[in-house]
N, C-alpha and C. Protein backbone atom coordinates (compact mmCIF):
# COMPACT_ATOMS: atom_id res chain seq x y z
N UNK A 1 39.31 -49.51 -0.24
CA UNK A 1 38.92 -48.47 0.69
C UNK A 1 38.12 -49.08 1.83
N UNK A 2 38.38 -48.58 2.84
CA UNK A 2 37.47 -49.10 4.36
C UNK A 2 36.26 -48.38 4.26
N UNK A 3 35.91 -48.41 5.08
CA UNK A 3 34.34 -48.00 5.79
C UNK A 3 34.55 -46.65 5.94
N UNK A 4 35.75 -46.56 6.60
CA UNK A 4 36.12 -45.13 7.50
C UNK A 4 35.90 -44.30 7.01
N UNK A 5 36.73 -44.50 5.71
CA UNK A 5 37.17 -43.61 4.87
C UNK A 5 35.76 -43.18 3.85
N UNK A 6 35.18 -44.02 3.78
CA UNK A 6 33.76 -43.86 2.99
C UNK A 6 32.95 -42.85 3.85
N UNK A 7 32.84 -42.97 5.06
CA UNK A 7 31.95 -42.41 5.53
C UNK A 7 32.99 -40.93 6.04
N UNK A 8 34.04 -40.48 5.85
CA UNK A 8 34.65 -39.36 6.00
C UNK A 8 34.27 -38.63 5.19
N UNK A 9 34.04 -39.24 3.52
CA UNK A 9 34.08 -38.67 2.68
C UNK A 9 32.37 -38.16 2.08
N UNK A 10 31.72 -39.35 2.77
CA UNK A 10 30.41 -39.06 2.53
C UNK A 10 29.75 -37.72 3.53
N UNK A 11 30.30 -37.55 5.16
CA UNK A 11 29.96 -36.41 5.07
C UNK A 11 30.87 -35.22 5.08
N UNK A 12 31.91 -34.86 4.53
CA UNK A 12 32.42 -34.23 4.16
C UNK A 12 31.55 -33.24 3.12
N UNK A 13 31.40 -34.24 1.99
CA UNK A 13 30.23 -34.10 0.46
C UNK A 13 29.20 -33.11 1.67
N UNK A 14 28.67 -33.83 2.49
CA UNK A 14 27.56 -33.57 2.49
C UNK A 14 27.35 -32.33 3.34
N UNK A 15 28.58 -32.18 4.29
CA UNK A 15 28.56 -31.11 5.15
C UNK A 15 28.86 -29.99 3.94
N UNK A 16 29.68 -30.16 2.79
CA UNK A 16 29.38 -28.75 1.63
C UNK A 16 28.05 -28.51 1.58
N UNK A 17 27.55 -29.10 1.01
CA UNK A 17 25.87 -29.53 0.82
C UNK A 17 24.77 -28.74 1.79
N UNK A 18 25.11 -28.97 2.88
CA UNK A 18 24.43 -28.09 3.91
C UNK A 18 24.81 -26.91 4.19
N UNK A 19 26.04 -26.81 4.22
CA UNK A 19 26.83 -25.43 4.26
C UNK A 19 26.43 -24.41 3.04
N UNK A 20 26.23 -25.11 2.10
CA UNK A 20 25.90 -24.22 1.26
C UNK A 20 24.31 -23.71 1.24
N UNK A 21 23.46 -24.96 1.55
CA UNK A 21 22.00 -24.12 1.50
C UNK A 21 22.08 -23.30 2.70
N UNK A 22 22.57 -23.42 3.75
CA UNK A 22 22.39 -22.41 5.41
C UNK A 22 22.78 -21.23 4.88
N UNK A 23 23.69 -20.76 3.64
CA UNK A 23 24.21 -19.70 3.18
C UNK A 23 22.96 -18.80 2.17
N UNK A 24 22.37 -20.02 1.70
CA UNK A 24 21.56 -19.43 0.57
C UNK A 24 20.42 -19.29 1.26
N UNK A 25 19.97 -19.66 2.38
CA UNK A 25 18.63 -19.29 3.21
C UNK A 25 19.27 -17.68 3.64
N UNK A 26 19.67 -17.92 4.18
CA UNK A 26 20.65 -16.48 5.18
C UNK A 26 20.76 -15.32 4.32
N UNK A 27 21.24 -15.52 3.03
CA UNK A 27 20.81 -14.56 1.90
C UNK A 27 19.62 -14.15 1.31
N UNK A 28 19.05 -15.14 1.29
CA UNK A 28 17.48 -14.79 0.34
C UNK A 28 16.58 -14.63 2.03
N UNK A 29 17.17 -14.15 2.88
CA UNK A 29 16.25 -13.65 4.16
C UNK A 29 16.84 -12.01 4.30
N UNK A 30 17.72 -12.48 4.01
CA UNK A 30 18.29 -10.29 4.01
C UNK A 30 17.45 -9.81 2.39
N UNK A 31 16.96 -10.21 1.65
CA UNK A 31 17.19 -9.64 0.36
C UNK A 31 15.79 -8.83 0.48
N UNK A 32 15.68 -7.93 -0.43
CA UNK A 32 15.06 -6.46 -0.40
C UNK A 32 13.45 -6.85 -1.00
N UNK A 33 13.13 -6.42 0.32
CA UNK A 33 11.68 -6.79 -0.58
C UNK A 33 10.70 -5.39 -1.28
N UNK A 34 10.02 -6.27 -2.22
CA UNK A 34 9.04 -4.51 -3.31
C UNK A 34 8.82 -4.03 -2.28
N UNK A 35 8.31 -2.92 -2.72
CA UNK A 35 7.63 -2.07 -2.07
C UNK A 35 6.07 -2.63 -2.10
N UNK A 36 5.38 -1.55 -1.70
CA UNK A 36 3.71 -2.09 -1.65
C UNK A 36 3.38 -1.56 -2.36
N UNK A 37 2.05 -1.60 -2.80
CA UNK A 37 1.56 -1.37 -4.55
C UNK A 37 1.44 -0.16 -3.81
N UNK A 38 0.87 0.35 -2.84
CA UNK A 38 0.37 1.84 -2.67
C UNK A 38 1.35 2.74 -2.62
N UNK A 39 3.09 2.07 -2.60
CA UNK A 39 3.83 3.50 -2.55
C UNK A 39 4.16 3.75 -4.26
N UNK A 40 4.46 5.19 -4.26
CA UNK A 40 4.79 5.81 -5.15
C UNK A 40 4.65 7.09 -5.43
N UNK A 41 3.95 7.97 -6.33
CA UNK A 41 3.41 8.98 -6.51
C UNK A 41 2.42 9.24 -7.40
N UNK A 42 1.37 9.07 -6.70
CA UNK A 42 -0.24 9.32 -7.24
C UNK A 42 -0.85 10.47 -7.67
N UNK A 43 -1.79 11.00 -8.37
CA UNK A 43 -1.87 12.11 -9.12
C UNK A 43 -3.65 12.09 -9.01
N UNK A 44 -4.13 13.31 -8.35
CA UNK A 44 -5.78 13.42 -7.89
C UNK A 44 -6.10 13.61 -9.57
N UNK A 45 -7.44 13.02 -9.95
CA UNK A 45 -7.65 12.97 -11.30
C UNK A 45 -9.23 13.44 -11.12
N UNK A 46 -9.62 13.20 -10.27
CA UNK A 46 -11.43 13.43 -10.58
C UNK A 46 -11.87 13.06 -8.87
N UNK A 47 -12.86 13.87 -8.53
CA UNK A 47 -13.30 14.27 -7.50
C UNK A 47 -15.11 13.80 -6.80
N UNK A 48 -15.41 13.23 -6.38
CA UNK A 48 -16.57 12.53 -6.78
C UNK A 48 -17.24 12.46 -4.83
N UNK A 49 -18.22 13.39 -5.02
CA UNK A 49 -18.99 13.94 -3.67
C UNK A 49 -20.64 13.09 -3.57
N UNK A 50 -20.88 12.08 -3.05
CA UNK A 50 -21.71 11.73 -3.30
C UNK A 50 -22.46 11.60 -2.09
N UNK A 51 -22.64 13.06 -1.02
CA UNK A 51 -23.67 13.38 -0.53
C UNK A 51 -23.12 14.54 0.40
N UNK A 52 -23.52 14.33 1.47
CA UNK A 52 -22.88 15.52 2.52
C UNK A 52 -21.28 15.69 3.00
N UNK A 53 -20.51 16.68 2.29
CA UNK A 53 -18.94 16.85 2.41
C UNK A 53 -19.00 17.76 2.73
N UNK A 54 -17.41 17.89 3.64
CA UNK A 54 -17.20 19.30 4.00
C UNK A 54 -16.49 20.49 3.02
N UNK A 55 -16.17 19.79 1.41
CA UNK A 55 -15.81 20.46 1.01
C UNK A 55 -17.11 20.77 -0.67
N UNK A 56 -16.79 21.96 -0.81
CA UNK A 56 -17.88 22.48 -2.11
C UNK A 56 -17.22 21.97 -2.89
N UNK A 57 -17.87 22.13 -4.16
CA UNK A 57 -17.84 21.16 -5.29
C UNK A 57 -16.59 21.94 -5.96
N UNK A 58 -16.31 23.20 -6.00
CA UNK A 58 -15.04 23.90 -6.08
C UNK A 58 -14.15 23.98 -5.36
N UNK A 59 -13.79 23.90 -4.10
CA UNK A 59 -13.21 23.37 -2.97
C UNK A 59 -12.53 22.01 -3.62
N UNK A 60 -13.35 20.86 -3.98
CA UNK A 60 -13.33 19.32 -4.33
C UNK A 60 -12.18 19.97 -6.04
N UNK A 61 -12.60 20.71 -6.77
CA UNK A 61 -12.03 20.21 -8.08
C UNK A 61 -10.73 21.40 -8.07
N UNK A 62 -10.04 22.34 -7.20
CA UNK A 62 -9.20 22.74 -6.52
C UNK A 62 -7.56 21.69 -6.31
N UNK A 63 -8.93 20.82 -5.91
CA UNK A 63 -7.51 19.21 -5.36
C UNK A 63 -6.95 18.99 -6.71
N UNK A 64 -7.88 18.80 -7.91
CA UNK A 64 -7.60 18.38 -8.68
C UNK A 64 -6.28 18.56 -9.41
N UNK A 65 -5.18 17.53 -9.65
CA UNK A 65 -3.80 17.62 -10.13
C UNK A 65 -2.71 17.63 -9.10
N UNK A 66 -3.59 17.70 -7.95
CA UNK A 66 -2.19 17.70 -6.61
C UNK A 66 -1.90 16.11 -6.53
N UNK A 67 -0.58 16.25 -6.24
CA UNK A 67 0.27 14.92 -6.22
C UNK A 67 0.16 14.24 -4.40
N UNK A 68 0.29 13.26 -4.61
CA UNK A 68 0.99 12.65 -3.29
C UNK A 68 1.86 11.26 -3.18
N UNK A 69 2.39 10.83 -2.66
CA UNK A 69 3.62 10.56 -2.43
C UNK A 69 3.81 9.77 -0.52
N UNK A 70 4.27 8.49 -1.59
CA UNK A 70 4.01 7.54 -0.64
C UNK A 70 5.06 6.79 -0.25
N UNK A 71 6.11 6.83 0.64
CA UNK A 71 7.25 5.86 0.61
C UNK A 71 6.99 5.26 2.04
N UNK A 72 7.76 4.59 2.44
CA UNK A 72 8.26 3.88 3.66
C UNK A 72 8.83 4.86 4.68
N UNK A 73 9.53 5.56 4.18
CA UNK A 73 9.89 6.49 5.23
C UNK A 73 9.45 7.64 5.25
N UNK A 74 8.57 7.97 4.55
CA UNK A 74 8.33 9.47 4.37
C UNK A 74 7.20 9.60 3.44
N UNK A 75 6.01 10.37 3.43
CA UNK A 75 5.00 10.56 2.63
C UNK A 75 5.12 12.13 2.29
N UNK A 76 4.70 12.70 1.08
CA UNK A 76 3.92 13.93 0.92
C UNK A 76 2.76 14.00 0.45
N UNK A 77 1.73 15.15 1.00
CA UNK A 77 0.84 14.72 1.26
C UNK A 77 0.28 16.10 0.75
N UNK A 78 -0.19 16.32 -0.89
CA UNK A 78 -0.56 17.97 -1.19
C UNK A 78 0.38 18.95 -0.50
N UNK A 79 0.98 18.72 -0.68
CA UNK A 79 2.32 20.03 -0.24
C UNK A 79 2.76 19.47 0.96
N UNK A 80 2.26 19.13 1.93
CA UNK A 80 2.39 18.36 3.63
C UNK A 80 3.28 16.87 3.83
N UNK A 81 4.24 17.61 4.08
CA UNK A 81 5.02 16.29 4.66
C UNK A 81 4.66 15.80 5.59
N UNK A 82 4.66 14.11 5.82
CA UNK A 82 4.58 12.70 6.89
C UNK A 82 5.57 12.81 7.02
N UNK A 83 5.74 13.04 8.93
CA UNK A 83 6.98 12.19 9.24
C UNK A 83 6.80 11.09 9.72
N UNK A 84 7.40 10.06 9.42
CA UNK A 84 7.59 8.72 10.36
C UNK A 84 6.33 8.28 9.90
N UNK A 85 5.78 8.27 9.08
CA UNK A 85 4.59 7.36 8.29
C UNK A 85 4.70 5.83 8.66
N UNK A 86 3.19 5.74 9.00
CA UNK A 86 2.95 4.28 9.76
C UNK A 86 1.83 3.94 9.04
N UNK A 87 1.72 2.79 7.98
CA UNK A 87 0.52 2.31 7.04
C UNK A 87 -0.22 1.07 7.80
N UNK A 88 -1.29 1.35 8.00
CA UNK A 88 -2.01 -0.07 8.33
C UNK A 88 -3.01 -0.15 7.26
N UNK A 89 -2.64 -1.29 6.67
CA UNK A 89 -3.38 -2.05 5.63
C UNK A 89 -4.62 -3.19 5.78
N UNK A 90 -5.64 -2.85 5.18
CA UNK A 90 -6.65 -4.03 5.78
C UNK A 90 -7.35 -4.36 4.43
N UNK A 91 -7.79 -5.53 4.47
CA UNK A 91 -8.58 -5.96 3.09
C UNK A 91 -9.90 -5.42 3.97
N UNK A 92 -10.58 -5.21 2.60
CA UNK A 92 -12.22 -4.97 3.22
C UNK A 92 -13.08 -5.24 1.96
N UNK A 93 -14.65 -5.62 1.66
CA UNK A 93 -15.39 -5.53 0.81
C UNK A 93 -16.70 -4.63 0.86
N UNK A 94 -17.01 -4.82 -0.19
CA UNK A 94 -17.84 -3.48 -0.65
C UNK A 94 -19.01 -3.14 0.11
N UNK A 95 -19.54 -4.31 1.49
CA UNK A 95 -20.56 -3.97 2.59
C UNK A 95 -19.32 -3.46 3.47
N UNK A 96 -18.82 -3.70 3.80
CA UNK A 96 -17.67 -2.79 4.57
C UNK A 96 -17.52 -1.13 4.05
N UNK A 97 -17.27 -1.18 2.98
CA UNK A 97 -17.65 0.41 2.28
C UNK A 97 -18.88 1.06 2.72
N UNK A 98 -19.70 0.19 2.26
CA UNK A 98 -21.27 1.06 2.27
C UNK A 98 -21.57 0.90 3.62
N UNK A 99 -20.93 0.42 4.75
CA UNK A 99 -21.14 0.79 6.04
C UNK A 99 -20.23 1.83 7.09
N UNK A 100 -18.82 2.24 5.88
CA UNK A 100 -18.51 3.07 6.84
C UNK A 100 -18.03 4.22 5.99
N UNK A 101 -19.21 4.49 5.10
CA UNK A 101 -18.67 5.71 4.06
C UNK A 101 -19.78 5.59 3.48
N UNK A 102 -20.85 5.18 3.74
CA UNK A 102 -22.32 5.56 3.11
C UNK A 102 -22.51 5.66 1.40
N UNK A 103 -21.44 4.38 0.79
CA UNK A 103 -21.67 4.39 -0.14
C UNK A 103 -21.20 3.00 -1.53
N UNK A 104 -22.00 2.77 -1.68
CA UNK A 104 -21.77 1.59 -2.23
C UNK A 104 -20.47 1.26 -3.28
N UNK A 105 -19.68 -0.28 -2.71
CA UNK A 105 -17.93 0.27 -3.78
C UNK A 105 -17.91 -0.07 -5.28
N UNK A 106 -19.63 -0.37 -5.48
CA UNK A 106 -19.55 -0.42 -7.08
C UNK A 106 -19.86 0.83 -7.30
N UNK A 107 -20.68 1.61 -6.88
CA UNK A 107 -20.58 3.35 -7.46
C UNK A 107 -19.30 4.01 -8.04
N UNK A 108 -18.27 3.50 -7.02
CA UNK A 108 -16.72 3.90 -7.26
C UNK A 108 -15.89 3.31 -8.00
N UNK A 109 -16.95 2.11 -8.93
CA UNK A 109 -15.87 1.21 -10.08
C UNK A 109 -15.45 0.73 -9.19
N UNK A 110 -15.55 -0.63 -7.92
CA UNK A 110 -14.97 -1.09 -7.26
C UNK A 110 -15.98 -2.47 -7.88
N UNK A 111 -14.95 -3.76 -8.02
CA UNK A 111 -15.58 -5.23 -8.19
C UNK A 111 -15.88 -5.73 -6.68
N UNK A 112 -16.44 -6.98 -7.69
CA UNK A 112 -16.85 -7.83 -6.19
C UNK A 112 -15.62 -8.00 -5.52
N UNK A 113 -14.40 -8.44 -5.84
CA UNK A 113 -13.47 -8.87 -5.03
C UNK A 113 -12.77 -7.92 -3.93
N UNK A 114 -11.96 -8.36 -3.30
CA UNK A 114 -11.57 -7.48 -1.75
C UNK A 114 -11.03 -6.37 -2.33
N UNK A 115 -10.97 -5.39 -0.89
CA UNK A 115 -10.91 -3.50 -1.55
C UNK A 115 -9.42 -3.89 -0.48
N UNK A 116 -8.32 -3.14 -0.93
CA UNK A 116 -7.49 -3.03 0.40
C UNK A 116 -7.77 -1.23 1.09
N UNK A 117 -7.71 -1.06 1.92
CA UNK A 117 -7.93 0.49 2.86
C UNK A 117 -6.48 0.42 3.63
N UNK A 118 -5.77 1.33 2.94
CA UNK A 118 -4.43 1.82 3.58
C UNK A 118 -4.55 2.81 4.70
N UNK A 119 -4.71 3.20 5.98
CA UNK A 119 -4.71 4.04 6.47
C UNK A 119 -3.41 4.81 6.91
N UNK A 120 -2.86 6.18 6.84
CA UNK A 120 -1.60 6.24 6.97
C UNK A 120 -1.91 7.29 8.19
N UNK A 121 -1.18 7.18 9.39
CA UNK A 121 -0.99 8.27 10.40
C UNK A 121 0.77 8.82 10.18
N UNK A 122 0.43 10.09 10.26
CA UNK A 122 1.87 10.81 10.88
C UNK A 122 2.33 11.38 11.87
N UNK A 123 3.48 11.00 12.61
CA UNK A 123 4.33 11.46 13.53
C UNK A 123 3.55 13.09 14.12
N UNK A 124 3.76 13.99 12.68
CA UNK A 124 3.97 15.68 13.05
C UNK A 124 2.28 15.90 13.02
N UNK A 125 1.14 15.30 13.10
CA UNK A 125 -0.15 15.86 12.96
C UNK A 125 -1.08 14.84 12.40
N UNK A 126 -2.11 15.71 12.11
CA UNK A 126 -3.19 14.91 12.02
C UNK A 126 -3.55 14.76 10.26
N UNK A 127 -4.62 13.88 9.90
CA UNK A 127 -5.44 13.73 8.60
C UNK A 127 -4.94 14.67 8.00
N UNK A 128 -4.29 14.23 6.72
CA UNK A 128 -4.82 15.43 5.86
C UNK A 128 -5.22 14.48 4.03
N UNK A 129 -5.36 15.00 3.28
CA UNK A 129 -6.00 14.40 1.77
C UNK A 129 -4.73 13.49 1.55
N UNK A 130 -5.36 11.97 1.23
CA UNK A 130 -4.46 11.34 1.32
C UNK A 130 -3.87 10.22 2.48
N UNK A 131 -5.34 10.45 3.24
CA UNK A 131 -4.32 9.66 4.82
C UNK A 131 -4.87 8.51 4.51
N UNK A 132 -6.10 8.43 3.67
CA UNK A 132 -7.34 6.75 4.00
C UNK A 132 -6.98 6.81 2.12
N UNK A 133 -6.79 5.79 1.91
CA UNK A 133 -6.58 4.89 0.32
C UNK A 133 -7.54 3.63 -0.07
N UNK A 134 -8.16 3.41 -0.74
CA UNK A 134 -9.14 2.31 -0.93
C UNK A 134 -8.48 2.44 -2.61
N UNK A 135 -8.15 1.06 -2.56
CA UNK A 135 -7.84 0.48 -3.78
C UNK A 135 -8.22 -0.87 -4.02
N UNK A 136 -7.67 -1.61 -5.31
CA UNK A 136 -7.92 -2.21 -5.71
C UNK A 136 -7.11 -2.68 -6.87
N UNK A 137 -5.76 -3.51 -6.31
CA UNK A 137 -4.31 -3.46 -7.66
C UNK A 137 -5.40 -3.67 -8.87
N UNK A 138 -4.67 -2.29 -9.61
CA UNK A 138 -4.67 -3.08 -11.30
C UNK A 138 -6.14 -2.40 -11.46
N UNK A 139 -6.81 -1.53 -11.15
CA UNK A 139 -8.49 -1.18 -11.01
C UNK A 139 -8.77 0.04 -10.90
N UNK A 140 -8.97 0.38 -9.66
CA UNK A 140 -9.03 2.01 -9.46
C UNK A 140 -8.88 1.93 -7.83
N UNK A 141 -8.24 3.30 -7.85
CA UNK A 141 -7.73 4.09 -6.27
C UNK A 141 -8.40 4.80 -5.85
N UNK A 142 -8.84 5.30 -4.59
CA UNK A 142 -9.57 7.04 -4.16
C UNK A 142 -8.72 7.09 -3.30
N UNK A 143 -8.86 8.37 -2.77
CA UNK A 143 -8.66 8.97 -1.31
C UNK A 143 -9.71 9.36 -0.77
N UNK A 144 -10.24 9.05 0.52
CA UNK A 144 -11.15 9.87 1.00
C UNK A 144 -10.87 10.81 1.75
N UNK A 145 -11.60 11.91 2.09
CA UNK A 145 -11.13 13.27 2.81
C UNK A 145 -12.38 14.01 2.84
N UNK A 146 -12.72 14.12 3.94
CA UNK A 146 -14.16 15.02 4.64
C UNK A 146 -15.06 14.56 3.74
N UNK A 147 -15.35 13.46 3.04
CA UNK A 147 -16.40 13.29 2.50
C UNK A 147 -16.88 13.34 1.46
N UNK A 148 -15.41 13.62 0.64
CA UNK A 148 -15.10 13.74 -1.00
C UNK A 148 -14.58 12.59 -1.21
N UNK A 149 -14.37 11.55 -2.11
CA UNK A 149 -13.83 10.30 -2.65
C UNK A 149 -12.87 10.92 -3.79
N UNK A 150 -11.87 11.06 -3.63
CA UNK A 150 -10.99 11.55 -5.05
C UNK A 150 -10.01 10.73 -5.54
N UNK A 151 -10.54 10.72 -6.51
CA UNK A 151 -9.82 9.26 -8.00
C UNK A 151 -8.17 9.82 -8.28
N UNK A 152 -7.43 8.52 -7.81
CA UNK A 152 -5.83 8.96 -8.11
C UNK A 152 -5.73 7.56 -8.95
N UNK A 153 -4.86 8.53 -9.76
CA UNK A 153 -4.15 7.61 -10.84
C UNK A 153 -2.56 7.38 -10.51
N UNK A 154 -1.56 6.27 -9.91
CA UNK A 154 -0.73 6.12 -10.20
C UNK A 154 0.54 6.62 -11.43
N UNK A 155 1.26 7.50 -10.90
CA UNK A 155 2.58 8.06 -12.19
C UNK A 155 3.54 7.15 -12.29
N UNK A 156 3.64 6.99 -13.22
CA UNK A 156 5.07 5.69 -14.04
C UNK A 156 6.49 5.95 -12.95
């Protein structure tokens, strides 16, 4: 065998070789990514007012058992549909809490480590229970709303 022919064959081999990973990048770039821990459908469990709210302490335990509902394209929100739901997500820690909610994020079963704060706006209106999320994967969730902190538990 010549040279020629060696090196026809060597990149031949090798142009498969490349051809094939440019295929397998190109695929695993379309492929579907999770969702975010915050979508799903959450369930108000306990209601927790720890100073001046706009809602009474019956008002606050009222919420209690309303669902909400969190997707990518669409939220419900205590009976209130999001249209066109837009999430901005931010890590924050627990002096970040106690400076813009007057309350410290270990009161709320929150650890030392970072809190994420989902804020969600909709298309058709304004705030409603359910728009601000402070979590913590794997820990505990609230919603805040006029000044009530209300504990959601994630549904299977």
């Amino acid at each position: 065998m010549n040279i020629l022919s060696h090196l026809k064959r060597f990149w031949r081999f090798h142009g498969l070789i490349a051809g094939a990973i440019s295929i397998s990048v190109l695929t695993l770039g379309c492929a579907v990514q999770d969702p975010a821990f915050f979508e799903g459908t959450w369930v108000v469990t306990q209601a927790y007012q720890p100073g001046i709210s706009a809602h009474s302490a019956t008002e606050a335990n009222d919420v209690l058992g309303s669902s909400l509902v969190y997707h990518a394209d669409g939220a419900q929100l205590n009976q209130q549909a999001c249209e066109s739901p837009t999430y901005a997500e931010e890590k924050i820690d627990s002096d970040q809490i106690a400076a813009s909610f007057k309350i410290e994020g270990n009161a709320l079963g929150f650890d030392d480590g970072k809190i994420t704060q989902v804020e969600l706006s909709c298309a058709n209106g304004p705030q409603a229970l359910g728009s601000v999320l402070l979590f913590q994967e794997h820990n505990v969730a609230y919603t805040v709303f006029d000044g009530t902190f209300f504990r959601i538990e994630k549904t299977l």
